[in-house]
Protein backbone atom coordinates (compact mmCIF):
# COMPACT_ATOMS: atom_id res chain seq x y z
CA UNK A 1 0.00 0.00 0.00
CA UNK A 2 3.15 2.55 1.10
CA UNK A 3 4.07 1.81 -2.28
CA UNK A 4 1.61 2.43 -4.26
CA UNK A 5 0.91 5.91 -2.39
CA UNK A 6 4.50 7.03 -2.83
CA UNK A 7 4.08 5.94 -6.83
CA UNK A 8 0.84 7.99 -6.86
CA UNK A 9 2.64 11.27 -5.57
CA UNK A 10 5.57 11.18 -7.35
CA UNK A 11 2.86 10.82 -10.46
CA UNK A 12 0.76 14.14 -9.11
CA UNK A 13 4.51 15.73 -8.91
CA UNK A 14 5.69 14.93 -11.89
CA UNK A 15 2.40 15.96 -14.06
CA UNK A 16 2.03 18.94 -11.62
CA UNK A 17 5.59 20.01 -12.68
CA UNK A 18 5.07 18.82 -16.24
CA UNK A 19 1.55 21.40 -16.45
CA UNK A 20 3.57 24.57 -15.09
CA UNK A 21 6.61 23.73 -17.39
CA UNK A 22 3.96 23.58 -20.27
CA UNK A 23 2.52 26.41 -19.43
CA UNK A 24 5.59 28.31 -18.98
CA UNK A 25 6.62 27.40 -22.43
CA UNK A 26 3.56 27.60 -24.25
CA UNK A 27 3.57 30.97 -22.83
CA UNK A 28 7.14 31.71 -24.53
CA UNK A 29 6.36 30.62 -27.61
CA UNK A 30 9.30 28.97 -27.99
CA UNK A 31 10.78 26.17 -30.65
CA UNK A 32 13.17 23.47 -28.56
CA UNK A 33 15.49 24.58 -31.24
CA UNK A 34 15.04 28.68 -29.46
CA UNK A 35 15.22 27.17 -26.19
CA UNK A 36 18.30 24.90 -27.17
CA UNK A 37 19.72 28.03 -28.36
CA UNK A 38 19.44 30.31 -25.80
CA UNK A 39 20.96 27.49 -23.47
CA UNK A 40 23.65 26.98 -25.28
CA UNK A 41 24.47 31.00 -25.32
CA UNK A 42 24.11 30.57 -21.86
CA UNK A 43 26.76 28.20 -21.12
CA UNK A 44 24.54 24.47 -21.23
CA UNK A 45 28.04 22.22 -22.60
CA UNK A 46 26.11 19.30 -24.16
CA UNK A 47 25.76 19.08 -27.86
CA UNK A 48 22.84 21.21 -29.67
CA UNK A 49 21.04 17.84 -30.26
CA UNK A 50 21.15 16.81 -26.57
CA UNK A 51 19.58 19.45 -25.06
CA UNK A 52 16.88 19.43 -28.06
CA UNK A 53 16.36 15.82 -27.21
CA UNK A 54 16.18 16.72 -23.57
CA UNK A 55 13.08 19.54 -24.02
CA UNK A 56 11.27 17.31 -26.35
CA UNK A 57 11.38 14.35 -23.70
CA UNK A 58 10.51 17.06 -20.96
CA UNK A 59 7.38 18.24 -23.05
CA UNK A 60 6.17 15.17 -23.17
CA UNK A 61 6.03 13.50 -20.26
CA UNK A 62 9.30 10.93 -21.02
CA UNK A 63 11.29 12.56 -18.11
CA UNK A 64 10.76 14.95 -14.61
CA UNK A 65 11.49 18.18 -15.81
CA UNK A 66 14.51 19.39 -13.91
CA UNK A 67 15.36 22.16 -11.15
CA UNK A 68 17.16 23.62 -13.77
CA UNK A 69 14.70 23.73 -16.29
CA UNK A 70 11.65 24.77 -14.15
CA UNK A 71 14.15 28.11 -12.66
CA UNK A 72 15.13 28.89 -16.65
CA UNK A 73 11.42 28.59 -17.89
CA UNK A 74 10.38 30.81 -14.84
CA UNK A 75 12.96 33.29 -15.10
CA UNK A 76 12.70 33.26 -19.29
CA UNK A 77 8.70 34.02 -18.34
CA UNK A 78 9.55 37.03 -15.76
CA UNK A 79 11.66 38.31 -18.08
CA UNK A 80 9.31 38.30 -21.01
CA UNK A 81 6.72 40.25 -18.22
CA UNK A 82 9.15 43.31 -17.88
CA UNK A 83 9.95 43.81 -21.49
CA UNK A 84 6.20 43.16 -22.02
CA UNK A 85 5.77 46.11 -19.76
CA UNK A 86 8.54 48.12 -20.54
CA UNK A 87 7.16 48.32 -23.87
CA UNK A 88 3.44 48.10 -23.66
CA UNK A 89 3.10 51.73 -24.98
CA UNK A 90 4.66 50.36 -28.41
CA UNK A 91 3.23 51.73 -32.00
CA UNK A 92 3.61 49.70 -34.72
CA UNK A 93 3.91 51.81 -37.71
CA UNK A 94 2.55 50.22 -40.82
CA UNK A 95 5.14 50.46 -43.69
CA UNK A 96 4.92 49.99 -47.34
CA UNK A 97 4.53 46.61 -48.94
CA UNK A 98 2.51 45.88 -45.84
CA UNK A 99 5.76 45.82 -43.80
CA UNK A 100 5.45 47.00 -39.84
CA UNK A 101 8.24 49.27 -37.75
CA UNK A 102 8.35 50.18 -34.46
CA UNK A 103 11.48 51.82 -32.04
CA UNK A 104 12.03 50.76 -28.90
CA UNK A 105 14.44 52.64 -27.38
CA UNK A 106 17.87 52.47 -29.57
CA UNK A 107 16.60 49.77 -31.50
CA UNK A 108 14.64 49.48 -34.60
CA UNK A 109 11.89 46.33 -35.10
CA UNK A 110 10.74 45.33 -38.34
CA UNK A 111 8.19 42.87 -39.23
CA UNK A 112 7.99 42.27 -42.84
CA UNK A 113 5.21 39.67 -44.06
CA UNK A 114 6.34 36.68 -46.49
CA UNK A 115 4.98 34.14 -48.06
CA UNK A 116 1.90 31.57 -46.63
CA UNK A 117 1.11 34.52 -43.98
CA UNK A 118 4.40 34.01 -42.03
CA UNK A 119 6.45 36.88 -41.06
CA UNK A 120 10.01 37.99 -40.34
CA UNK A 121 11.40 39.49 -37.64
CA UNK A 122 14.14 41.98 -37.88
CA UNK A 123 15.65 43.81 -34.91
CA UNK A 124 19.07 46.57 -35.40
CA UNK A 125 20.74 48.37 -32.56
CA UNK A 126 20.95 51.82 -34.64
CA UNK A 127 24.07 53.43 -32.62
CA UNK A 128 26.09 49.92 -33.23
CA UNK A 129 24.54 48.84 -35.96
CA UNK A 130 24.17 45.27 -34.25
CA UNK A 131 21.32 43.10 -35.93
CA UNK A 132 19.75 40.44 -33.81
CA UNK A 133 19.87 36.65 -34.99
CA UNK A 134 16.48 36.78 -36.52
CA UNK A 135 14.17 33.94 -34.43
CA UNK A 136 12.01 31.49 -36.95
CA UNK A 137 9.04 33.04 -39.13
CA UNK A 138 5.89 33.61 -37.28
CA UNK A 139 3.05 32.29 -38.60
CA UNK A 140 0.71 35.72 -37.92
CA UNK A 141 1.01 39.75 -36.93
CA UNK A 142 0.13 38.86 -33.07
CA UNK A 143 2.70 36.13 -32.90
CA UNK A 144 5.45 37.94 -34.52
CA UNK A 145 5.00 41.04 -32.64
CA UNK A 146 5.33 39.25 -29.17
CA UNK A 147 8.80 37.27 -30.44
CA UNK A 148 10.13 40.61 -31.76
CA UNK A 149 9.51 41.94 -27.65
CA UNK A 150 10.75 38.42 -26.36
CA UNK A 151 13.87 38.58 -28.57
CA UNK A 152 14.13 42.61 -28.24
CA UNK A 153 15.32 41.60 -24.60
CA UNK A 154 17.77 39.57 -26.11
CA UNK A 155 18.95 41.57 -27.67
CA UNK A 156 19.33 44.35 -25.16
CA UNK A 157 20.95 41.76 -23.08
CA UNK A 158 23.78 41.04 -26.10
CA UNK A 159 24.31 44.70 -26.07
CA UNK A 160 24.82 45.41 -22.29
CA UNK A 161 26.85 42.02 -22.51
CA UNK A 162 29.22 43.98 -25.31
CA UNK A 163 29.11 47.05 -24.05
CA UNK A 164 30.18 45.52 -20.60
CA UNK A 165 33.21 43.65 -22.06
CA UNK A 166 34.40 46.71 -24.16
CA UNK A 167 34.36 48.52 -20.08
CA UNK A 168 36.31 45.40 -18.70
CA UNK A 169 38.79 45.62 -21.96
CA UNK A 170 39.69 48.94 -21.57
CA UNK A 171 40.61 48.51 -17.95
């Protein structure tokens, strides 16, 4: 009977924790292949493939989603709140050839629309010149405009991250 109870609970744990991490995610709007990514920038030393592998089996029940995972997905969310916030007063200026712009601060967004109703992201630092990696197509305006916010933070992050070496160079 113990055993059984203890089998049940570690069940109710593991799809509790496997609900919030698929929330979480869902709410990014993330690819594994972003999510790989962005662990990989971040230091993660397995292979590309690994930690694709390792998401996948996460997302779908295969394995616990680990401490490490559920603090990344939590702090990925938070930070997609504040830049949410930071910009929510954002205009998105329609452009010719039904093209969108917007500035947010010293950078410049662009959403141009290509074929099958996807759309491409395009984000410049205008002082530097520094274009952010573009992130996969979106497949509408709502959904690109919310990854052009999530990776705008990325790519004020790369920029502080720069900016911060060039300081620790020159010392």
């Amino acid at each position: 009977m113990t055993y059984y109870c203890f089998i049940n609970i570690l069940a109710m744990e593991l799809t509790d924790d496997l609900a919030y991490f698929s929330t979480q995610y869902n709410e990014l709007d993330l690819t594994p292949g972003e999510l790989a990514s962005r662990l990989k920038t971040w230091g993660d030393h397995r292979s590309y493939d690994a930690i694709i592998r390792s998401i996948q089996r996460m997302l779908a029940g295969d394995t616990a989603v680990s401490g490490e995972m559920k603090v990344i997905i939590n702090m990925l969310t938070f930070l997609q709140h504040i830049e949410d916030d930071r910009n929510e007063g954002l205009q998105w200026t329609p452009m010719p050839l039904g093209s969108y712009a917007a500035k947010a601060g010293d950078f410049m967004l662009n959403l141009s629309p290509q074929t099958k109703g996807r759309w491409h992201i395009s984000i410049v630092h205008q002082p530097t010149g520094y274009s952010h990696p573009w992130p996969s197509w979106q497949n509408d305006l709502d959904s690109a405009k919310r990854k052009a916010l999530f990776c705008l933070g990325d790519a004020r992050r790369h920029i502080f991250e720069w900016q911060r070496d060039e300081r620790l160079q020159s010392i």
